[in-house]
Each structure stands twice: as structure tokens, then as C-alpha cells.
C-alpha atoms as a PDB file:
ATOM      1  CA  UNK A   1      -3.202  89.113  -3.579  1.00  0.00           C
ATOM      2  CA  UNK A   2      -3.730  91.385  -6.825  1.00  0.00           C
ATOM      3  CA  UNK A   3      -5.330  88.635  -8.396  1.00  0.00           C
ATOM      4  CA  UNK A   4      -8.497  87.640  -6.185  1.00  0.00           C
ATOM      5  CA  UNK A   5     -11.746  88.970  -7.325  1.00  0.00           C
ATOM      6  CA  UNK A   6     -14.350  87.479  -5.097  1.00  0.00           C
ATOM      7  CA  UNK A   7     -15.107  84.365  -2.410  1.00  0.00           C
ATOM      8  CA  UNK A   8     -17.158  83.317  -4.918  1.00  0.00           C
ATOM      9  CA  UNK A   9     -20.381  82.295  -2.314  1.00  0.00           C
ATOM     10  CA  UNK A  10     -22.121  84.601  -5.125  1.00  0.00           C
ATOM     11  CA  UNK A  11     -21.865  84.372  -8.282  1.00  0.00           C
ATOM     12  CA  UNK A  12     -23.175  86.873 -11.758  1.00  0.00           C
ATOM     13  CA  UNK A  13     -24.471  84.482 -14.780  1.00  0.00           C
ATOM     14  CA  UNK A  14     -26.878  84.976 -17.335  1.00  0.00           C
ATOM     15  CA  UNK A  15     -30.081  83.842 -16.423  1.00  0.00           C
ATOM     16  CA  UNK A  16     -30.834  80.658 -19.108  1.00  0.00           C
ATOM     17  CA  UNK A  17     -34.945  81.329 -18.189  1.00  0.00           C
ATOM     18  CA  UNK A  18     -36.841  83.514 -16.507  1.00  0.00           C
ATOM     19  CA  UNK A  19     -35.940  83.048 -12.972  1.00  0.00           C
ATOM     20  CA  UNK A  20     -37.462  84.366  -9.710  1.00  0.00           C
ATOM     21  CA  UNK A  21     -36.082  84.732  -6.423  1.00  0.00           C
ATOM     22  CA  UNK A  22     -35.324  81.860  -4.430  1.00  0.00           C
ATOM     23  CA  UNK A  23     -35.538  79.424  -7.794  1.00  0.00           C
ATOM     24  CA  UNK A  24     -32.902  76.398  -8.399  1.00  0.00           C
ATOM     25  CA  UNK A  25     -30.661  77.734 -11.033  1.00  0.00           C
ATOM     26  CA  UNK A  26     -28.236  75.972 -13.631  1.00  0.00           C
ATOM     27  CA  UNK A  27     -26.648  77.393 -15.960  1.00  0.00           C
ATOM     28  CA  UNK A  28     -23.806  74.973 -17.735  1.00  0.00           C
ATOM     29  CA  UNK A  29     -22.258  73.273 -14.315  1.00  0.00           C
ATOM     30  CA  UNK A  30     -22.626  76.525 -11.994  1.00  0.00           C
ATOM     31  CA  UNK A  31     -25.242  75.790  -9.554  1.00  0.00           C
ATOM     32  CA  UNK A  32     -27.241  78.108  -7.474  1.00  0.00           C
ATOM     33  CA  UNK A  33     -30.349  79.584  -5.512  1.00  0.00           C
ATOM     34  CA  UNK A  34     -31.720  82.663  -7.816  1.00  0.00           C
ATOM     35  CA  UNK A  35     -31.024  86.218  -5.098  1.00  0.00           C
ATOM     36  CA  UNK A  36     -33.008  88.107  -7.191  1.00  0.00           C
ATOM     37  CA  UNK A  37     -35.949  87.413 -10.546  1.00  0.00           C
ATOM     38  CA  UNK A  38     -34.209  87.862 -13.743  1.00  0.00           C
ATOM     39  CA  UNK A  39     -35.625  87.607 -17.012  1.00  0.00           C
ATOM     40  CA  UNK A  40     -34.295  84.679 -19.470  1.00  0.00           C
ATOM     41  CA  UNK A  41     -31.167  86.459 -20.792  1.00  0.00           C
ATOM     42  CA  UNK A  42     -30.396  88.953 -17.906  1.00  0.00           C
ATOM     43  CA  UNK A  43     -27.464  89.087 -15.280  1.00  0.00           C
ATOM     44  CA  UNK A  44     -29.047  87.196 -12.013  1.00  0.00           C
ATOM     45  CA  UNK A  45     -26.702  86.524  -8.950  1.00  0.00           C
ATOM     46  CA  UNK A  46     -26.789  82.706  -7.563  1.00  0.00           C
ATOM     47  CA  UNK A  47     -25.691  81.710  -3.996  1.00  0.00           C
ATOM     48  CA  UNK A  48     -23.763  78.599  -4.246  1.00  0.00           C
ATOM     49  CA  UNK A  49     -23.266  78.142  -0.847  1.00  0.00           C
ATOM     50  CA  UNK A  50     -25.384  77.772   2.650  1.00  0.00           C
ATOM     51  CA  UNK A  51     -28.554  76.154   3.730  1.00  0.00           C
ATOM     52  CA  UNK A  52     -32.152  76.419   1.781  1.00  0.00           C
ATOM     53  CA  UNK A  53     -35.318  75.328   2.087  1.00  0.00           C
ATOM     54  CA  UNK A  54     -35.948  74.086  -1.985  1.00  0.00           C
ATOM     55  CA  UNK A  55     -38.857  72.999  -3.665  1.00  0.00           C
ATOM     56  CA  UNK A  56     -38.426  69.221  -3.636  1.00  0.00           C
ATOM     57  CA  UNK A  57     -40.215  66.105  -5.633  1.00  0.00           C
ATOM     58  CA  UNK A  58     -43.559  65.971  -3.460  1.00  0.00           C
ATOM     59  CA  UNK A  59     -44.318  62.035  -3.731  1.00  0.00           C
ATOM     60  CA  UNK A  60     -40.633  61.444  -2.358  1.00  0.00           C
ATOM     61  CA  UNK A  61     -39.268  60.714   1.113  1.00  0.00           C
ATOM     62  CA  UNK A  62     -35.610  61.808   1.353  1.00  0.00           C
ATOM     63  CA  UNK A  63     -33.711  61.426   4.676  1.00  0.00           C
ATOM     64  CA  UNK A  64     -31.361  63.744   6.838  1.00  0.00           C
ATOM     65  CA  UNK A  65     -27.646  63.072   4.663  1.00  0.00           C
ATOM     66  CA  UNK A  66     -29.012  61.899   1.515  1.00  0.00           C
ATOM     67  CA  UNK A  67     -27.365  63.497  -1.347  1.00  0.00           C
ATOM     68  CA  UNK A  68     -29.810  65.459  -3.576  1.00  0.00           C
ATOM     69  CA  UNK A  69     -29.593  66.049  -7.310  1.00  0.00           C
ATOM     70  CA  UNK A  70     -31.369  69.197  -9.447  1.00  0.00           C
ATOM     71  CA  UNK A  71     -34.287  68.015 -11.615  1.00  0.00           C
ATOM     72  CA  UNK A  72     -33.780  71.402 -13.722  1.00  0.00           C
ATOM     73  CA  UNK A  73     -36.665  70.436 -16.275  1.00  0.00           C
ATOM     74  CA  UNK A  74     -39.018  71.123 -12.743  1.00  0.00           C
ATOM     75  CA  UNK A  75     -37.109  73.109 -11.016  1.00  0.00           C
ATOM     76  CA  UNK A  76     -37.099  70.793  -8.448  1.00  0.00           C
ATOM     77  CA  UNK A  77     -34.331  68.174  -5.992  1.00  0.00           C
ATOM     78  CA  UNK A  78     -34.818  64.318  -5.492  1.00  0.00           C
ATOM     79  CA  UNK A  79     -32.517  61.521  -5.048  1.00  0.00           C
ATOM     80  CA  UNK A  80     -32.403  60.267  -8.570  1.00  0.00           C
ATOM     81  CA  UNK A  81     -28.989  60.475  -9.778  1.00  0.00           C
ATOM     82  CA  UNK A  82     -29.204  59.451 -13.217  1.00  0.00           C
ATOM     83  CA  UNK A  83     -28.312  62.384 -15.655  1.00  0.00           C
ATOM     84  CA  UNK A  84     -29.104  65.065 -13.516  1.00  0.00           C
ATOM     85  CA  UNK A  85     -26.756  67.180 -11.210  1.00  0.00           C
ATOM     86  CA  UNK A  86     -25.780  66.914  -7.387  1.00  0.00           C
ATOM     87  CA  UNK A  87     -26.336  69.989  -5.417  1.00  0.00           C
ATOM     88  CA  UNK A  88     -25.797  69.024  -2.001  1.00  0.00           C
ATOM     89  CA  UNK A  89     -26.905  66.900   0.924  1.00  0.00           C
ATOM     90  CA  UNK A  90     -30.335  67.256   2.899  1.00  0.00           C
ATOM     91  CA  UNK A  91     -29.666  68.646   6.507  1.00  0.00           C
ATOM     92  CA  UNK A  92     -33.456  67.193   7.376  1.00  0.00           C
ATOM     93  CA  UNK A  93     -35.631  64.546   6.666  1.00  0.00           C
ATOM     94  CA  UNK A  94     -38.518  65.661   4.182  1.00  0.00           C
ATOM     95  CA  UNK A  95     -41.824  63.005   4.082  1.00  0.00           C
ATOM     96  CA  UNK A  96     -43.915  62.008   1.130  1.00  0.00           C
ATOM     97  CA  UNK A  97     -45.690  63.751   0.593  1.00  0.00           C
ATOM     98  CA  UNK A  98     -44.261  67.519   1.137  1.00  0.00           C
ATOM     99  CA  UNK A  99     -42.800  70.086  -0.996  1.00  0.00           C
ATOM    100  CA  UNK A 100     -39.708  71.548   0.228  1.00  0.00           C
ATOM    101  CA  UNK A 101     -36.616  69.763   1.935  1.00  0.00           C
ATOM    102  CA  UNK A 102     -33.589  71.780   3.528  1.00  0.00           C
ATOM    103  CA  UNK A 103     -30.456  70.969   1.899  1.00  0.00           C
ATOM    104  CA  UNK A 104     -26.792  72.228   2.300  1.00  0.00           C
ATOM    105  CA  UNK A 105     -25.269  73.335  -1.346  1.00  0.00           C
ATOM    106  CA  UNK A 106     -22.189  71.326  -2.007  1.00  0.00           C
ATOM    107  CA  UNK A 107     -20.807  74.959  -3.084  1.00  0.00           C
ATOM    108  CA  UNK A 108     -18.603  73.281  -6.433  1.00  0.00           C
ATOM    109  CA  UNK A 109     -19.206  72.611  -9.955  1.00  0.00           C
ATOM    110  CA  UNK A 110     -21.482  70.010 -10.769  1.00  0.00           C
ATOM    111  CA  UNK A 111     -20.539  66.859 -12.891  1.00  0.00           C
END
């Protein structure tokens, strides 16, 4: 095809912060894990797809298949849905407290 440019697993944006390697990214609906630290204004690269170990609401249980959703004020996932944006589904349970939980990126646009 003439037309494809990329699978899209990785994607360029503008960093909207200062972001650091491994960070929870949005910028508009794209969502991503930071590859490399970018300063607030300067291309970064986001994976949208695969499995991560994120930084996750600490005083929160969340279960294997619950969906997770960005807290992007923290930088941080929990199981609020209310105004914030899914990002995928948590592959293991996480207890409260702890600080990370592994979760599988939904890979599309969030709503």
C-alpha cells in the first residue's frame, strides 16, 4: 500500500508536560506509556499498546479484568470512571494498599 505510514503501536506527540520515561501520557484522546523523558513542549514517542506495570491509586484494590481509567491530574489508573479516560483492563489483581497494577492498553482512542 503507498499509503501506510506506520502500525501505529508507537506513536510521535508533543509532550503536554514534562514527561519521563515510563509516565502515563495524554495528550487530547491519544493515550500512551512515555518511551523516552521529554520536556513539556517536545516530540516524546508513546506506546499505545502491550502490557505495563503503571503507577496505580495506592488506597485501591482493583481485580484481574477490571477496566482501568487514567487519573491524568496524578498521573495515576483506578477504577473511577467518571470524567476520566479508559486505558485498558488489569491483567492482575493489585491490593490496597500498593502502587503499581499491570494493565493491558486498550491500544484506541479514548472517549
Amino acid at each position: 500500500m503507498k499509503n501506510f505510514i506506520m502500525k501505529g503501536d508507537t506513536v510521535s506527540v508533543t509532550a503536554p508536560y514534562t514527561v519521563t520515561s515510563g509516565m502515563l501520557v495524554l495528550v487530547g484522546s491519544i493515550f500512551g506509556v512515555a518511551v523516552n523523558d521529554a520536556a513539556n513542549g517536545a516530540p516524546a514517542e508513546l506506546t499505545t499498546k502491550g502490557v505495563f506495570d503503571v503507577p496505580k491509586t495506592s488506597a485501591l484494590a482493583i481485580n484481574a479484568g477490571d477496566l482501568v481509567y487514567l487519573d491524568d491530574v496524578n498521573h495515576v489508573v483506578n477504577k473511577t470512571a467518571a470524567a476520566q479516560k479508559l486505558v485498558g483492563v488489569a491483567m492482575e489483581a493489585a491490593v490496597n494498599p500498593s502502587a503499581i497494577v499491570r494493565v493491558r492498553l486498550n491500544g484506541a482512542f479514548t472517549t
